[in-house]
N, C-alpha and C. Protein backbone atom coordinates (compact mmCIF):
# COMPACT_ATOMS: atom_id res chain seq x y z
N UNK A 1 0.85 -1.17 0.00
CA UNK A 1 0.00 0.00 0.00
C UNK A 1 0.89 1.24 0.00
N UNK A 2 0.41 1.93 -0.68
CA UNK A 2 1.51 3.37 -1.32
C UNK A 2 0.65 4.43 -0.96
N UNK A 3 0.73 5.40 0.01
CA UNK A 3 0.01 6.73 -0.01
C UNK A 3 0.33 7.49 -1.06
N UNK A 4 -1.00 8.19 -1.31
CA UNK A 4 -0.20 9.71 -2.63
C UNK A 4 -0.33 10.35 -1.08
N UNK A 5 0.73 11.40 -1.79
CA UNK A 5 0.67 12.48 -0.37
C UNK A 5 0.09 13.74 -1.59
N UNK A 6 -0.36 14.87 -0.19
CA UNK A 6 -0.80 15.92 -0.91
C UNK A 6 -0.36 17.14 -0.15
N UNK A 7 -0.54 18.55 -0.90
CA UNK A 7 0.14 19.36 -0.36
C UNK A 7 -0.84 20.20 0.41
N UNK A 8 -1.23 20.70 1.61
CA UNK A 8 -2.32 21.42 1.96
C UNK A 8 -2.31 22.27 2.89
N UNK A 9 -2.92 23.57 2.50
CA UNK A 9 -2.04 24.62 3.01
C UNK A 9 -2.10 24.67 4.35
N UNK A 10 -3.04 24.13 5.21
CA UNK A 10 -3.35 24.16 6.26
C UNK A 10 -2.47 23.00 7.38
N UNK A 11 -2.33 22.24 6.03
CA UNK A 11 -1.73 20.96 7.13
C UNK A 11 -0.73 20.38 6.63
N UNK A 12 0.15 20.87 5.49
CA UNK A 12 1.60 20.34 4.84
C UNK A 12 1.24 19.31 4.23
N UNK A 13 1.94 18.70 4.39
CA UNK A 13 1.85 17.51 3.51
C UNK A 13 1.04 16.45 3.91
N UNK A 14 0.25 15.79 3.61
CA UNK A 14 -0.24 14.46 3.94
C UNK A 14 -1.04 13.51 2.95
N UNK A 15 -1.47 12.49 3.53
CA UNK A 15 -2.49 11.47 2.76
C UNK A 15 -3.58 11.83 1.46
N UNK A 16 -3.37 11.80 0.54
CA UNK A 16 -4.92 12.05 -0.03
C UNK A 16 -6.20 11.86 -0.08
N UNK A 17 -7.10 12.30 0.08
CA UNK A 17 -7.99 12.15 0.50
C UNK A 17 -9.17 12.38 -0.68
N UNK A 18 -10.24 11.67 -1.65
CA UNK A 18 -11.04 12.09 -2.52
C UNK A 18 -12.42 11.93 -1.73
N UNK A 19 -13.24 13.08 -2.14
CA UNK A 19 -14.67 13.98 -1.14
C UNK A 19 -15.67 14.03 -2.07
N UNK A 20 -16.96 14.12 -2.48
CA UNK A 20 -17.54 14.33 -2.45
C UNK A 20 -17.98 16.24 -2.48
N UNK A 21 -18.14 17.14 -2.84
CA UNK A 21 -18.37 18.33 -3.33
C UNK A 21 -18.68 19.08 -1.90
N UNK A 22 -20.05 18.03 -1.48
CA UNK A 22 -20.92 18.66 -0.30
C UNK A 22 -20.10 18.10 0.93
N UNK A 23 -19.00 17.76 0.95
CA UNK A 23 -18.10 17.19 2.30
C UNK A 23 -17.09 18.11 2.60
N UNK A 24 -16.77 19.02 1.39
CA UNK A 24 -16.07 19.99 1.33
C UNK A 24 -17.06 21.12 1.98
N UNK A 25 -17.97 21.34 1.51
CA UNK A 25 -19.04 22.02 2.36
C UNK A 25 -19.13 22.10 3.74
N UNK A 26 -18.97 20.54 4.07
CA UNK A 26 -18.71 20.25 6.05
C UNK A 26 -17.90 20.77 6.30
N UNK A 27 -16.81 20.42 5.80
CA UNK A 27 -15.09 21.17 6.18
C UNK A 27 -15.30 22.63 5.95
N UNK A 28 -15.99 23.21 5.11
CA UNK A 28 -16.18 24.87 5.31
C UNK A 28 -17.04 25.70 6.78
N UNK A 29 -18.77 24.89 6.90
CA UNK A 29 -19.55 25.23 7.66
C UNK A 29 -19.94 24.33 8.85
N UNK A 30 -19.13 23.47 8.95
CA UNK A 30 -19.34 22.32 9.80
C UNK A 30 -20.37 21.77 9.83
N UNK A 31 -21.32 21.69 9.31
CA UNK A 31 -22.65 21.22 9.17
C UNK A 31 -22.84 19.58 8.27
N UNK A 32 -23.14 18.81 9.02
CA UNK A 32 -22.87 17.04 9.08
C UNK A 32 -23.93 16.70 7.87
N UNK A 33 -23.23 16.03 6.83
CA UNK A 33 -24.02 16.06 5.83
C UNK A 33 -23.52 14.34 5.61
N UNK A 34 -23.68 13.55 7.06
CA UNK A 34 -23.43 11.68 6.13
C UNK A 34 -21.69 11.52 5.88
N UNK A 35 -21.05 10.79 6.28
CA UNK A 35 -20.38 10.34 5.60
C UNK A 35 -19.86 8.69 5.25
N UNK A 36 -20.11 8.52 4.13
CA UNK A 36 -19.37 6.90 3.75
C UNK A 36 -18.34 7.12 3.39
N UNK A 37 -17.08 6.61 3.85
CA UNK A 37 -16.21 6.24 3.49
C UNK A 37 -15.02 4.80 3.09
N UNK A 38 -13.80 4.72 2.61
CA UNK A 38 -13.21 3.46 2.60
C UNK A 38 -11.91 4.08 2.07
N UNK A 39 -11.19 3.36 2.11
CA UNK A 39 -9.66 3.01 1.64
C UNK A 39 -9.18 2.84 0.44
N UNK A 40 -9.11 3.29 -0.22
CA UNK A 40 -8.46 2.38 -1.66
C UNK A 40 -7.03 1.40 -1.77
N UNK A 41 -6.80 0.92 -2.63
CA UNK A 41 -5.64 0.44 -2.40
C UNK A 41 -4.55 1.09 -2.33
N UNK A 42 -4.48 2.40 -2.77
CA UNK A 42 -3.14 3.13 -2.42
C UNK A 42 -3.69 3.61 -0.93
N UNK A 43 -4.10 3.45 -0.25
CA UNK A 43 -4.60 3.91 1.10
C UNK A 43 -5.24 5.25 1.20
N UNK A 44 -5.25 5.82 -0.01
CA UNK A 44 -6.11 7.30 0.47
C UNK A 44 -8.17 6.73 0.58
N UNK A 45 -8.36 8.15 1.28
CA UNK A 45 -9.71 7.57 1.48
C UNK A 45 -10.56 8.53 0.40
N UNK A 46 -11.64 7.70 0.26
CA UNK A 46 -12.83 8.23 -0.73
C UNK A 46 -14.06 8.09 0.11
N UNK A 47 -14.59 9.61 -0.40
CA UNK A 47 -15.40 9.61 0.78
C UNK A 47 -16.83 10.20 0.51
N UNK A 48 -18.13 10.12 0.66
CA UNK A 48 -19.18 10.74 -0.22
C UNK A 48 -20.27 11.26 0.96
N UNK A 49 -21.26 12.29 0.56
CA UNK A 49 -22.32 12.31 1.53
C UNK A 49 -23.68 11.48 2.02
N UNK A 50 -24.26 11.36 2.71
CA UNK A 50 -25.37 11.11 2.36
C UNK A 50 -26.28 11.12 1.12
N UNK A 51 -26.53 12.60 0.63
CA UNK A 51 -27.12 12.82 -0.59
C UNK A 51 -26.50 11.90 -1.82
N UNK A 52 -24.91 11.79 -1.50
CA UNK A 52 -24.76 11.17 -3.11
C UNK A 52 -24.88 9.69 -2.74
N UNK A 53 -25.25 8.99 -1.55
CA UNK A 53 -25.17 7.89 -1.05
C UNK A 53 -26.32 7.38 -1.65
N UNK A 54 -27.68 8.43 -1.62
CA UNK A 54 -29.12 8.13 -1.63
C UNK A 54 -28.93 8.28 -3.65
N UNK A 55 -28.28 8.86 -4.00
CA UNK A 55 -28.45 9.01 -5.33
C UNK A 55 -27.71 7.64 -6.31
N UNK A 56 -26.75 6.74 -5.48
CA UNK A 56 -26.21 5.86 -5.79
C UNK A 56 -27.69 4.60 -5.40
N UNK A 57 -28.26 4.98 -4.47
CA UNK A 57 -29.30 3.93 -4.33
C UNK A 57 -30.54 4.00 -5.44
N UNK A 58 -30.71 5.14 -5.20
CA UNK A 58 -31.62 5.52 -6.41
C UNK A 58 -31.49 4.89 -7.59
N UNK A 59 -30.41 4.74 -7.85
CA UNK A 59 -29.80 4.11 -9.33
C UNK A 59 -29.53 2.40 -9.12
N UNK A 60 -30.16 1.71 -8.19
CA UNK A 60 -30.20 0.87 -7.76
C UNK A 60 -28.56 -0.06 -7.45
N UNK A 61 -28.00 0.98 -7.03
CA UNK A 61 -26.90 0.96 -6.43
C UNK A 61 -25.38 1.06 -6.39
N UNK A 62 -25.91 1.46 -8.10
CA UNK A 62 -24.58 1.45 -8.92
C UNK A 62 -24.13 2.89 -9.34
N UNK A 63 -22.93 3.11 -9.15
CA UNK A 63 -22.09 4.02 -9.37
C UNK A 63 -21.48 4.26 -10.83
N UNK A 64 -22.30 5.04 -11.58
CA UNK A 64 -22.41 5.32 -12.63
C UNK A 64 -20.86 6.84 -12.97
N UNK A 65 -20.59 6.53 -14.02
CA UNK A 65 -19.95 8.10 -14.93
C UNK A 65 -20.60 9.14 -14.51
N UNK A 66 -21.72 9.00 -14.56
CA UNK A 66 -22.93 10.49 -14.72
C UNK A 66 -22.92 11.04 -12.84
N UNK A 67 -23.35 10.02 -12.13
CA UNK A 67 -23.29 9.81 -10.95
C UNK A 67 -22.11 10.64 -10.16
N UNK A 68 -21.41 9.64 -10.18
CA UNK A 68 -19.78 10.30 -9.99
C UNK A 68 -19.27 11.66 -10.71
N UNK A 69 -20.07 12.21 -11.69
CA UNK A 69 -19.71 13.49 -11.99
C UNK A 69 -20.55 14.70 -11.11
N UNK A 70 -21.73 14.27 -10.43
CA UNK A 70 -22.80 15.01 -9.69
C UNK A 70 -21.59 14.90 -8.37
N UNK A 71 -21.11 14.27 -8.40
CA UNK A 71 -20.30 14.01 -6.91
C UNK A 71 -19.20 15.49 -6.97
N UNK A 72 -19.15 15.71 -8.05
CA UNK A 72 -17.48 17.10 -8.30
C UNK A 72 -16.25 16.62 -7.01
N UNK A 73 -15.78 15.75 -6.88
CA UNK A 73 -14.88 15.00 -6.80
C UNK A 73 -13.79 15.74 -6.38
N UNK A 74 -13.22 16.20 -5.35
CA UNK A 74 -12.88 17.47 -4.45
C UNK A 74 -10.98 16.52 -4.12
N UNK A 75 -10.55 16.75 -3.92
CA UNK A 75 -9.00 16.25 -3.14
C UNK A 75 -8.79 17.05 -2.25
N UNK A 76 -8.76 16.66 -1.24
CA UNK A 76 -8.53 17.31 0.30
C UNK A 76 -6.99 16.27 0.89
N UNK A 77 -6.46 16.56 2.20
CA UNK A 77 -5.53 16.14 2.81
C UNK A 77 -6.59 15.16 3.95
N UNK A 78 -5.78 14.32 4.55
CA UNK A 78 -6.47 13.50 5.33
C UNK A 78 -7.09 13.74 6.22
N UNK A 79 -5.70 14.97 6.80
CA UNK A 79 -6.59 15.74 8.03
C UNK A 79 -7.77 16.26 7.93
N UNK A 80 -8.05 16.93 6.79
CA UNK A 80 -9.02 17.89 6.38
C UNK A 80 -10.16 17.01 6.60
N UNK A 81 -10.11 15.57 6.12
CA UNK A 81 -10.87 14.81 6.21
C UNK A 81 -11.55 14.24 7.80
N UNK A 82 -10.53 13.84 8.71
CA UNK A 82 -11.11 13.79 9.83
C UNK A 82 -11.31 14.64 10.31
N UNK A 83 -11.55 16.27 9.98
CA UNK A 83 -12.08 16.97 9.88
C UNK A 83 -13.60 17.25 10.05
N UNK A 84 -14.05 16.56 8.81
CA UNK A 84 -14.94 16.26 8.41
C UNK A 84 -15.83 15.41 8.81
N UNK A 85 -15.15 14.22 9.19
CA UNK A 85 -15.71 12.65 10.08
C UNK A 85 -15.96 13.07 11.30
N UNK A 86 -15.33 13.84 12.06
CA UNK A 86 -15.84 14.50 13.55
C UNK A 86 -16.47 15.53 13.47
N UNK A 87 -17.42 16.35 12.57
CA UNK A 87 -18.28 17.08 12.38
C UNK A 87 -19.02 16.24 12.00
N UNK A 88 -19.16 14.66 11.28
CA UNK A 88 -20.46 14.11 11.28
C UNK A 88 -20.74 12.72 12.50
N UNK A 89 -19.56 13.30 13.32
CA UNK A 89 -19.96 12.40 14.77
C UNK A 89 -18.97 10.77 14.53
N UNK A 90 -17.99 10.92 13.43
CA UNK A 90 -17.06 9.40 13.97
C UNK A 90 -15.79 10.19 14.06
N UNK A 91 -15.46 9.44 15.24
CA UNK A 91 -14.51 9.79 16.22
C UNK A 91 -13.05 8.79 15.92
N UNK A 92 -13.40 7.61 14.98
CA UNK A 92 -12.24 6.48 14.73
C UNK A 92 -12.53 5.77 13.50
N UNK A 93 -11.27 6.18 12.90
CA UNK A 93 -11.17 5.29 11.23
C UNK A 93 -9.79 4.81 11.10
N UNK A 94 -9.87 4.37 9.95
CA UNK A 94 -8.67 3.72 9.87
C UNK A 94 -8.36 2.18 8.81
């Protein structure tokens, strides 16, 4: 497992992290909008809201091109990310 690292102004260098549009939104207003997340194999995490969670169900569960473009697909640092995970109330990932 290979991290990409990323550069971020707030927090130097770290993990990459791919978001979801409206997760970037959390990280702006703190306001808990769902989060699913997971690991990829290079270890950065991908991570989506509620809303695009319900829109992947909608589509009976599949994660479409079209789908994933409604997502606007954001790169944040890791931190930024647990950031994010403790504004929607998880406290441990990994």
């Amino acid at each position: 497992m290979s991290s990409h690292l990323v550069r971020c102004a707030t927090h130097g260098s770290d993990t990459a992290a791919f978001v979801c549009s409206h997760l970037v939104e959390t990280l702006r207003d703190g306001v808990a909008r769902g989060v699913f997340w997971s690991r990829d194999e290079d270890g950065c995490i991908n991570a989506y809201c509620s809303r695009c969670a319900d829109a992947i169900d909608d589509n009976g569960g599949e994660l479409t091109s079209d789908i994933e473009t409604k997502f606007d697909i954001q790169l944040i640092c890791e931190a930024c990310f647990t950031k994010i995970a403790h504004s929607n109330g998880l406290r441990e990932f990994n």
